[in-house]
Each structure stands twice: as structure tokens, then as C-alpha cells.
PDB file of N, CA and C in Angstrom:
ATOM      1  N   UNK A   1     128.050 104.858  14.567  1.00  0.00           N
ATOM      2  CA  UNK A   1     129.432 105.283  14.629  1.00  0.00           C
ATOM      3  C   UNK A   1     129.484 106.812  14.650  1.00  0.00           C
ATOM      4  N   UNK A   2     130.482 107.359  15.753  1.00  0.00           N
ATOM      5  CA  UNK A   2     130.600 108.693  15.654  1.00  0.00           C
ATOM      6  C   UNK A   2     131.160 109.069  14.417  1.00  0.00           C
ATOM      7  N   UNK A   3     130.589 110.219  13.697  1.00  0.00           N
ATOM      8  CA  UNK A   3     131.843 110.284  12.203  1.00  0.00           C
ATOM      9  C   UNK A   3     133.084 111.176  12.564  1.00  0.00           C
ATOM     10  N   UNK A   4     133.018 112.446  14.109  1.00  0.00           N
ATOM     11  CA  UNK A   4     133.905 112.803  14.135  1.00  0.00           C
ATOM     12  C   UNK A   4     135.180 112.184  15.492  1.00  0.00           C
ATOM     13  N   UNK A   5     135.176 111.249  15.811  1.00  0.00           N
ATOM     14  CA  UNK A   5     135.692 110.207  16.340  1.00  0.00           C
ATOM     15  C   UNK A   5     136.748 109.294  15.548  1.00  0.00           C
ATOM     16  N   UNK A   6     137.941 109.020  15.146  1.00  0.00           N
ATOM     17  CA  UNK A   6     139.034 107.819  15.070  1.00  0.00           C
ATOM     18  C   UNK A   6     138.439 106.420  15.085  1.00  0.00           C
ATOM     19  N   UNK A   7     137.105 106.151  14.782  1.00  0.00           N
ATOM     20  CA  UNK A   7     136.562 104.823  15.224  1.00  0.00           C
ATOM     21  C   UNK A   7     136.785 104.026  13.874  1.00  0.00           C
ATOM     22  N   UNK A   8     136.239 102.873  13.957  1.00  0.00           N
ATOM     23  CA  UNK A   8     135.941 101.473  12.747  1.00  0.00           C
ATOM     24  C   UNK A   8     135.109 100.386  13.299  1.00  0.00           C
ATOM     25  N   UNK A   9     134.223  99.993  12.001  1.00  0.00           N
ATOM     26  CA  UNK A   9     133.677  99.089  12.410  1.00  0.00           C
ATOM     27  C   UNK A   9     134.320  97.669  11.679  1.00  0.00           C
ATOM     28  N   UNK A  10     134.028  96.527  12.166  1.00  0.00           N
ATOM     29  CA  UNK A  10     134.968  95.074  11.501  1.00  0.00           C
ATOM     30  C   UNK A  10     134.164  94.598  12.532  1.00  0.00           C
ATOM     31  N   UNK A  11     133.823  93.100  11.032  1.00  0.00           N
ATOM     32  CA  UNK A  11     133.074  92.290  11.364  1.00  0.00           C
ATOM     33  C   UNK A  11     133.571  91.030  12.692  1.00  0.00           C
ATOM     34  N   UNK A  12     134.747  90.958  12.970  1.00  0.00           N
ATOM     35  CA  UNK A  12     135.319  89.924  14.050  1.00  0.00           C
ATOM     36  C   UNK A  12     136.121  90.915  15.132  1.00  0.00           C
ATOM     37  N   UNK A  13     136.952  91.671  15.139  1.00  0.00           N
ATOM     38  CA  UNK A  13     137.622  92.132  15.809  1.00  0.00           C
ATOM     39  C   UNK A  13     137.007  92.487  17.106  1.00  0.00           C
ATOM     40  N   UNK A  14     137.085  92.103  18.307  1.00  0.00           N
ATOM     41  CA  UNK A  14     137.135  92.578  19.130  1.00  0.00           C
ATOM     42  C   UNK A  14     136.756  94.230  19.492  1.00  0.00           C
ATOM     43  N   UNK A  15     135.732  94.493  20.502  1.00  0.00           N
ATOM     44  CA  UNK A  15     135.717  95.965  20.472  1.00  0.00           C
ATOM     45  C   UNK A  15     136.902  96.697  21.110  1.00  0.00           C
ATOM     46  N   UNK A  16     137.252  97.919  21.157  1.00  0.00           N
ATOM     47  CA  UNK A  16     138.430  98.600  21.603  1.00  0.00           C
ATOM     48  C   UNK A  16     139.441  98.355  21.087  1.00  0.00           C
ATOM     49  N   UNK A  17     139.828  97.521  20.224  1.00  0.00           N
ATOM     50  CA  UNK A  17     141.193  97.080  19.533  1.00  0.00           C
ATOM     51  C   UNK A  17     141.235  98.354  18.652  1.00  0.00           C
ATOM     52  N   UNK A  18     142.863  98.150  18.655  1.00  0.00           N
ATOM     53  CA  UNK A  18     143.306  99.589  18.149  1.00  0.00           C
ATOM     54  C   UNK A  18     144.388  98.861  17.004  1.00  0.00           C
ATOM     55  N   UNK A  19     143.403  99.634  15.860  1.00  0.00           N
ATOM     56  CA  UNK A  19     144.487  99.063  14.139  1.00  0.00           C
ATOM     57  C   UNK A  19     144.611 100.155  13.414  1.00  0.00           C
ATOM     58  N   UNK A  20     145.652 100.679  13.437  1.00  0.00           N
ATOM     59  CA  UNK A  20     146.081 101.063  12.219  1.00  0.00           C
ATOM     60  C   UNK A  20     145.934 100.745  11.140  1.00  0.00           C
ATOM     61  N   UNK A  21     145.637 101.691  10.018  1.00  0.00           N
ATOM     62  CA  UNK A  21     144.815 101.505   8.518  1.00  0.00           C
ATOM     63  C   UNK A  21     145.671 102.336   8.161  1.00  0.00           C
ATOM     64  N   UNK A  22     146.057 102.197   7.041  1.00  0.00           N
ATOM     65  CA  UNK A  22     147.061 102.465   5.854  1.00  0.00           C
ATOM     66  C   UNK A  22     146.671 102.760   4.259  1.00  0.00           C
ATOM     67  N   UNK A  23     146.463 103.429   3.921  1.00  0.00           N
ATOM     68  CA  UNK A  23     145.703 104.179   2.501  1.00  0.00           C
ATOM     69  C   UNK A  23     147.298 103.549   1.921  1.00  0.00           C
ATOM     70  N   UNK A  24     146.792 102.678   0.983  1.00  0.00           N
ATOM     71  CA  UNK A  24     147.959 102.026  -0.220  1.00  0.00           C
ATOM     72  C   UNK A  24     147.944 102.774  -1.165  1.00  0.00           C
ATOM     73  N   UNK A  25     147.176 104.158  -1.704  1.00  0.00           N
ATOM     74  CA  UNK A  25     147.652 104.879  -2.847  1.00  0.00           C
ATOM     75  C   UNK A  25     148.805 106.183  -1.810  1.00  0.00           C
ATOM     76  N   UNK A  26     148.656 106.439  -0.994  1.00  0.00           N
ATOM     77  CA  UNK A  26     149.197 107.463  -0.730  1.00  0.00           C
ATOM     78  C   UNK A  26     150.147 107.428   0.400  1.00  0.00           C
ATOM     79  N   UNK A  27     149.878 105.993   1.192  1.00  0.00           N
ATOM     80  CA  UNK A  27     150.349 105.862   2.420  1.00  0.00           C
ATOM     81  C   UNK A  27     150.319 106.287   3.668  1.00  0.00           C
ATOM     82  N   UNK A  28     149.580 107.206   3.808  1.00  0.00           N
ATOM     83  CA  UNK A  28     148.782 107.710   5.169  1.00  0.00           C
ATOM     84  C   UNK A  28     148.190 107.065   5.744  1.00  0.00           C
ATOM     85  N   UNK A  29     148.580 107.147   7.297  1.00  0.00           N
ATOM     86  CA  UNK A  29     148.140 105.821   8.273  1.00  0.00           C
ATOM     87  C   UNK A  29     147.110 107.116   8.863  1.00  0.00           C
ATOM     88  N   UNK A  30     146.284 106.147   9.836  1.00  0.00           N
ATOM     89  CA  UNK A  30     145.802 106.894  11.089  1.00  0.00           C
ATOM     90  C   UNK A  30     145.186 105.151  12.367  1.00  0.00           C
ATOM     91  N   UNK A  31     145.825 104.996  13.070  1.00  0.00           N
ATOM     92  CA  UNK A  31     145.106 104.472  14.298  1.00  0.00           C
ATOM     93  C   UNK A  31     143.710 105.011  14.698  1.00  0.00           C
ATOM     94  N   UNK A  32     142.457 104.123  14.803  1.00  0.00           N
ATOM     95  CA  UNK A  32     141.421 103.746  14.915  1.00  0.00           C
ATOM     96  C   UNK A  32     141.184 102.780  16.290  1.00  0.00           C
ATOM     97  N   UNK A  33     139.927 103.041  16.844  1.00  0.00           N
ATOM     98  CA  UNK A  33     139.932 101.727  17.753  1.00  0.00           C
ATOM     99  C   UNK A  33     138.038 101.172  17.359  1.00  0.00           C
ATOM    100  N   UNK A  34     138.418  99.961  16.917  1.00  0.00           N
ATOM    101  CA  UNK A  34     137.291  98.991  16.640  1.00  0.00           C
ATOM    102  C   UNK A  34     135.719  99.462  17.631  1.00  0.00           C
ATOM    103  N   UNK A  35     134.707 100.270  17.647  1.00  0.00           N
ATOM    104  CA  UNK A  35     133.838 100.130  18.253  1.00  0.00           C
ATOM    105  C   UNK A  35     132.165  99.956  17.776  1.00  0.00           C
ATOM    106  N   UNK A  36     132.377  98.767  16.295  1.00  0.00           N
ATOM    107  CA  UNK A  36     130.949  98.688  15.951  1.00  0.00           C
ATOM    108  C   UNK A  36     130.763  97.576  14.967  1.00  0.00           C
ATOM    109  N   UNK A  37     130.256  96.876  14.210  1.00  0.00           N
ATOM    110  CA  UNK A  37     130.050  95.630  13.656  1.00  0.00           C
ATOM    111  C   UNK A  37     130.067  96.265  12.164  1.00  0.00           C
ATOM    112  N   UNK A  38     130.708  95.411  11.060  1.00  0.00           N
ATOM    113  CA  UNK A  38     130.375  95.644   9.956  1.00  0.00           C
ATOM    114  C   UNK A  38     131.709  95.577   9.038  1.00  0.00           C
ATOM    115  N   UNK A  39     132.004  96.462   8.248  1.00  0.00           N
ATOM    116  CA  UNK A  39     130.652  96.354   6.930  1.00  0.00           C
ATOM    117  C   UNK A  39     130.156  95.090   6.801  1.00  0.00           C
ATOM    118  N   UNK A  40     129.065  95.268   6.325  1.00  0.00           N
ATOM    119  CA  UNK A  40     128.315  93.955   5.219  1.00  0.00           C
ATOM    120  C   UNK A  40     128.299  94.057   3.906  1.00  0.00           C
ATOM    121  N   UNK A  41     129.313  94.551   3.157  1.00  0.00           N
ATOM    122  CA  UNK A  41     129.296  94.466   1.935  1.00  0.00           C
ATOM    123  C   UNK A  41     130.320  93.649   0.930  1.00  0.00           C
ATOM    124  N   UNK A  42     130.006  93.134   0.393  1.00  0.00           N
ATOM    125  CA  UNK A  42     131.063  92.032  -0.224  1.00  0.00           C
ATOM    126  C   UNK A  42     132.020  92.683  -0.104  1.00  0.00           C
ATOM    127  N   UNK A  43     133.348  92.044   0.163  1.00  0.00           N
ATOM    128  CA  UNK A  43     134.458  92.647  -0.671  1.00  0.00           C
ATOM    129  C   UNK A  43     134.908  94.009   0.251  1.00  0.00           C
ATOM    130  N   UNK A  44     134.424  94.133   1.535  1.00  0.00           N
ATOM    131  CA  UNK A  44     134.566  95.283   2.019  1.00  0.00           C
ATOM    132  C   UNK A  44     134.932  94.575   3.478  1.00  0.00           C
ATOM    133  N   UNK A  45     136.562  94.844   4.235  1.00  0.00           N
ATOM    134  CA  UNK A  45     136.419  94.273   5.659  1.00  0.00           C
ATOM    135  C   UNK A  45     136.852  95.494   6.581  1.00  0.00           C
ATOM    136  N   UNK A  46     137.036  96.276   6.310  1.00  0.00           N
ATOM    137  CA  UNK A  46     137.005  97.391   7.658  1.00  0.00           C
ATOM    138  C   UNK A  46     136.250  99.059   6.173  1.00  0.00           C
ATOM    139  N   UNK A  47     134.921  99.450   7.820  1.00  0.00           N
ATOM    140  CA  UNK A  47     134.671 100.899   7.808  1.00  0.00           C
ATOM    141  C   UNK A  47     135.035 101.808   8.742  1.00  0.00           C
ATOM    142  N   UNK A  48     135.555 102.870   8.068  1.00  0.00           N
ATOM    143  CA  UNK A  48     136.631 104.061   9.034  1.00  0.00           C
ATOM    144  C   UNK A  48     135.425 105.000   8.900  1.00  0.00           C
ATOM    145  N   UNK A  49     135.334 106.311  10.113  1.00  0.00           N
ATOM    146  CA  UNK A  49     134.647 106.774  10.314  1.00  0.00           C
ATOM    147  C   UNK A  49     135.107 108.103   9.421  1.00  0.00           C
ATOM    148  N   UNK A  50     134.713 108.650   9.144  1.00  0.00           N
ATOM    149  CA  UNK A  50     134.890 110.302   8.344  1.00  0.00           C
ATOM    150  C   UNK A  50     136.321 110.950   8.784  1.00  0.00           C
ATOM    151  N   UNK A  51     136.047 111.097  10.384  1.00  0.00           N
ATOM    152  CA  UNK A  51     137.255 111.473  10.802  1.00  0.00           C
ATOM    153  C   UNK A  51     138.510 111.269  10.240  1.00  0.00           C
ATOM    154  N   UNK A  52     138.636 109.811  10.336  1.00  0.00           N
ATOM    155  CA  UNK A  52     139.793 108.237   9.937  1.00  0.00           C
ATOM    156  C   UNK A  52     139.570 108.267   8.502  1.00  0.00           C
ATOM    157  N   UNK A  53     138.454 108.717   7.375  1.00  0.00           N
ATOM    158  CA  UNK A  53     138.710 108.216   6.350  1.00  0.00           C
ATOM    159  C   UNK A  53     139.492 109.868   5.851  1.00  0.00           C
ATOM    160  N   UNK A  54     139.048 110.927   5.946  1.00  0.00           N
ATOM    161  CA  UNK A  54     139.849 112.203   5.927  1.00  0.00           C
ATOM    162  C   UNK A  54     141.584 112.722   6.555  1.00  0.00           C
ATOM    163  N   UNK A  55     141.534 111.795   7.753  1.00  0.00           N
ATOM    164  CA  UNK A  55     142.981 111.893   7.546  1.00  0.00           C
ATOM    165  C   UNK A  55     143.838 110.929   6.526  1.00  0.00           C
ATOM    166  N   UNK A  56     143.288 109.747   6.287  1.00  0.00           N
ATOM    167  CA  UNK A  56     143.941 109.052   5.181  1.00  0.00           C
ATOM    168  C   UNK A  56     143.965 109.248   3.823  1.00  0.00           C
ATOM    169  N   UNK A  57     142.761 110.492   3.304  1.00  0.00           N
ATOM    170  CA  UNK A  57     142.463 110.956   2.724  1.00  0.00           C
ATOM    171  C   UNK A  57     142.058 110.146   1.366  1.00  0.00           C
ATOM    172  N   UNK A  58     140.553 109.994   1.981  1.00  0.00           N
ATOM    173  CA  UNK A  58     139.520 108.682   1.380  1.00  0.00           C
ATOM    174  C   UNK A  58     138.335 109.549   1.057  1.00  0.00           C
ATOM    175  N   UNK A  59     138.122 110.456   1.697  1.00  0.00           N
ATOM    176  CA  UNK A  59     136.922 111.333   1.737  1.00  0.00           C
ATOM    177  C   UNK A  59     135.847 111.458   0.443  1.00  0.00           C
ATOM    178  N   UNK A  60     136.893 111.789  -0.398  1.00  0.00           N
ATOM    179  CA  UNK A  60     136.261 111.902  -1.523  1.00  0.00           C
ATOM    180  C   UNK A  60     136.011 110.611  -2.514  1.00  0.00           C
ATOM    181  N   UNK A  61     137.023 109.839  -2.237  1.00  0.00           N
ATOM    182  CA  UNK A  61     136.779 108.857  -3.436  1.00  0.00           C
ATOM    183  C   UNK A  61     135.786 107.932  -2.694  1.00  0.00           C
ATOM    184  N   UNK A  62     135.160 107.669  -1.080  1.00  0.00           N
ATOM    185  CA  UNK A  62     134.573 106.603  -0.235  1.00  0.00           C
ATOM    186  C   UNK A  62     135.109 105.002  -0.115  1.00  0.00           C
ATOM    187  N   UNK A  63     135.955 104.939  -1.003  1.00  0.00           N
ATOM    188  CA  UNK A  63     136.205 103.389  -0.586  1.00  0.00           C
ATOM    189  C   UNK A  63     138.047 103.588  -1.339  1.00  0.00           C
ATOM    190  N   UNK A  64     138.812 102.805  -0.469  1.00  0.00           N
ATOM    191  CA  UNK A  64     139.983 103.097  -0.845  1.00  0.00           C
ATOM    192  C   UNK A  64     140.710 101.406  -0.688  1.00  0.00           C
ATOM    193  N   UNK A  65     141.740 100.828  -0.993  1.00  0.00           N
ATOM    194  CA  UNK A  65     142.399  99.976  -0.825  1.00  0.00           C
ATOM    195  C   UNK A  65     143.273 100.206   0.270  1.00  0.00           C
ATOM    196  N   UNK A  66     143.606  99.453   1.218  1.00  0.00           N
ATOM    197  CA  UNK A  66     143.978  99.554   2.437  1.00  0.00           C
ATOM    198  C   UNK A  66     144.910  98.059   3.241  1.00  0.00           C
ATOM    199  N   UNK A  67     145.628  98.622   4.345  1.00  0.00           N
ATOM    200  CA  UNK A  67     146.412  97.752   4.902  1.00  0.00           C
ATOM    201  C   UNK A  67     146.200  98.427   6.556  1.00  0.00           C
ATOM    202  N   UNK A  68     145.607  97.152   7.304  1.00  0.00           N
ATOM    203  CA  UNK A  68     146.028  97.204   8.167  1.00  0.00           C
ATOM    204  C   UNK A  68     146.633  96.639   9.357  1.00  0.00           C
ATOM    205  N   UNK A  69     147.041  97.174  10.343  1.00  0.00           N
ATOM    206  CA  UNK A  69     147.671  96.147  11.895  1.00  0.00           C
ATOM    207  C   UNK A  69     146.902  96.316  12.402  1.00  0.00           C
ATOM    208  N   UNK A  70     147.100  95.079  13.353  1.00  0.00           N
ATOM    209  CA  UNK A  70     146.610  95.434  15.057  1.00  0.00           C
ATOM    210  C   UNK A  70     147.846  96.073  15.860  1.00  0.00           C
ATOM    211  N   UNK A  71     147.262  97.267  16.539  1.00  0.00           N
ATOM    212  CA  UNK A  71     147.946  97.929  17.599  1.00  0.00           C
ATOM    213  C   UNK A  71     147.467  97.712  18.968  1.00  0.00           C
ATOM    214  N   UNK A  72     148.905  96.666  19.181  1.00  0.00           N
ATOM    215  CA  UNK A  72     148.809  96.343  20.709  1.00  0.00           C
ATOM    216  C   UNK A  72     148.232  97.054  21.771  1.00  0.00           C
ATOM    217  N   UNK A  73     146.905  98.099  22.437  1.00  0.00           N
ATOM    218  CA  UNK A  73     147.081  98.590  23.464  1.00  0.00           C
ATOM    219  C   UNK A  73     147.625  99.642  23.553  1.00  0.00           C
ATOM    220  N   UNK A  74     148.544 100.512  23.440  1.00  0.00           N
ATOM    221  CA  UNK A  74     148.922 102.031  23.507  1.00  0.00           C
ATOM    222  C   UNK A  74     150.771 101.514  24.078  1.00  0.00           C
ATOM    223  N   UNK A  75     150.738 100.259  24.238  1.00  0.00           N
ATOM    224  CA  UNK A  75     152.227 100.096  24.841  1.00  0.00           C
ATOM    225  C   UNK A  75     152.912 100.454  23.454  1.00  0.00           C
ATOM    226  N   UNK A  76     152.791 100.852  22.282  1.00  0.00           N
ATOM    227  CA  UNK A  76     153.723 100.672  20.743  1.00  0.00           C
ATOM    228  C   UNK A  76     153.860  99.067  20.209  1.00  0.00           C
ATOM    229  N   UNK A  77     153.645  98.334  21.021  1.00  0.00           N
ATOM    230  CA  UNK A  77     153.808  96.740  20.282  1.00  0.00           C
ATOM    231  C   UNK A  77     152.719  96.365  19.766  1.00  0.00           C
ATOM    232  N   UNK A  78     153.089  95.585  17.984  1.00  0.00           N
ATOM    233  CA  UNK A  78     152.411  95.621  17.522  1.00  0.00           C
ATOM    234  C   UNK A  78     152.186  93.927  17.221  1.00  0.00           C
ATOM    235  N   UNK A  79     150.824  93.866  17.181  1.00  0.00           N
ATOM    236  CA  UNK A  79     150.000  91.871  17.901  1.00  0.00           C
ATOM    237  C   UNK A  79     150.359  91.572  15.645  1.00  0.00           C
ATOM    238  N   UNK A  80     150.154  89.996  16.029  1.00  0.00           N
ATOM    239  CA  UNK A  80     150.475  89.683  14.431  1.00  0.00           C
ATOM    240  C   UNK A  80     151.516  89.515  14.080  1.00  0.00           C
ATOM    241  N   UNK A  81     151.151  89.020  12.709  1.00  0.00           N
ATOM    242  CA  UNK A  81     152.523  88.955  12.027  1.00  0.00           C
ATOM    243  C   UNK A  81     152.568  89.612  10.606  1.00  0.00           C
ATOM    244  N   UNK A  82     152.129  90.800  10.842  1.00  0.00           N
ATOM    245  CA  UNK A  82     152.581  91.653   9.445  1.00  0.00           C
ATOM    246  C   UNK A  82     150.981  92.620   8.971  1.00  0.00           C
ATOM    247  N   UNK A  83     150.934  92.866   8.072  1.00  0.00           N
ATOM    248  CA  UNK A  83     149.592  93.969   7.072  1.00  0.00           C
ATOM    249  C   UNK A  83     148.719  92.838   6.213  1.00  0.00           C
ATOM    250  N   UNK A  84     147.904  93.098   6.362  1.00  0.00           N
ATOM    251  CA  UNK A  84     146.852  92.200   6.234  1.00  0.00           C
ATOM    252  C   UNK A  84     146.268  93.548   4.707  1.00  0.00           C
ATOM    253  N   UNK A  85     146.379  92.835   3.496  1.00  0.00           N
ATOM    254  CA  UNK A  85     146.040  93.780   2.483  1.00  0.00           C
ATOM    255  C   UNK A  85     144.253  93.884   2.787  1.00  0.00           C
ATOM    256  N   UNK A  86     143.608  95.083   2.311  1.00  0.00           N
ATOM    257  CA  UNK A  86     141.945  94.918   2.293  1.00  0.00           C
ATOM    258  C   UNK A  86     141.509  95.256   0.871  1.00  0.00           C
ATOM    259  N   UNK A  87     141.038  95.062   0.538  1.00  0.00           N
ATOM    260  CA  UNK A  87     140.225  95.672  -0.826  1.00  0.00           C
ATOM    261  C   UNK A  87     138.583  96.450  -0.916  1.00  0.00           C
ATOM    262  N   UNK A  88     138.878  97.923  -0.621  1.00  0.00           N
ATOM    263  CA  UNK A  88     137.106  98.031  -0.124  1.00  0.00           C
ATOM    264  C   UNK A  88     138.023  99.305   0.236  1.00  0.00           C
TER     265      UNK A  88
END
């Protein structure tokens, strides 16, 4: 994964899918697009790259509680039905 790149890795998603991640202590989003497999760690379902974890401002603590969508494609419509909580 590039670290200075908007990327994430997730274990099912599709590559190029574009989700928005949501920092639940502070509420800072940043859009990401899916381009790598992972994490493998219990309890952990999406890794944001440095870039993505610094604008949400994760940097320091490395693992944050999180919400995210799928973002439809770049049209603004958003796929789903709602925020999918993460813990990790």
C-alpha cells in the first residue's frame, strides 16, 4: 500500500471501490478507494493508509473506531443501506 495515497485495504470489497471512513471520536471523514487485501487481525475490518489515517486523525493513536460507506463511483450516490460501525 502506498502510505502517501487515499488507499485501504478490506478483506472482501472489491478493488477500486470508493468508502468513506469516518473517525467516531472526532468525526472526520476522508474517501479512500479499496486497492489491497487485509487486515488480518482479529477484530480489525478496514486498513487506511497514513495519508487516510492523518486526515482522520488516527496517526498517532494507530487504530481508531470507525464507520464506514460505500461511495458509489464519483456520481455522489451512495450503494447500501446506511454505516456499517468497525471496531479496529
Amino acid at each position: 500500500m502506498n502510505a502517501s495515497l487515499l488507499t485501504a485495504a478490506h478483506r472482501t470489497l472489491p478493488f477500486g471501490t470508493k468508502v468513506m471512513v469516518t473517525n467516531k471520536r472526532n468525526g472526520k471523514s476522508v474517501v479512500v478507494r479499496i486497492n489491497d487485501r487485509g487486515p488480518f487481525i482479529r477484530g480489525r475490518v478496514i486498513d487506511v493508509s497514513k495519508a487516510a489515517a492523518k486526515n482522520i486523525g488516527m496517526v498517532q493513536s494507530g487504530t481508531a473506531q470507525v464507520c464506514y460507506q460505500i461511495v458509489d463511483g464519483g456520481n455522489g450516490k451512495i450503494a447500501g443501506k446506511g454505516l456499517k460501525n468497525i471496531d479496529g
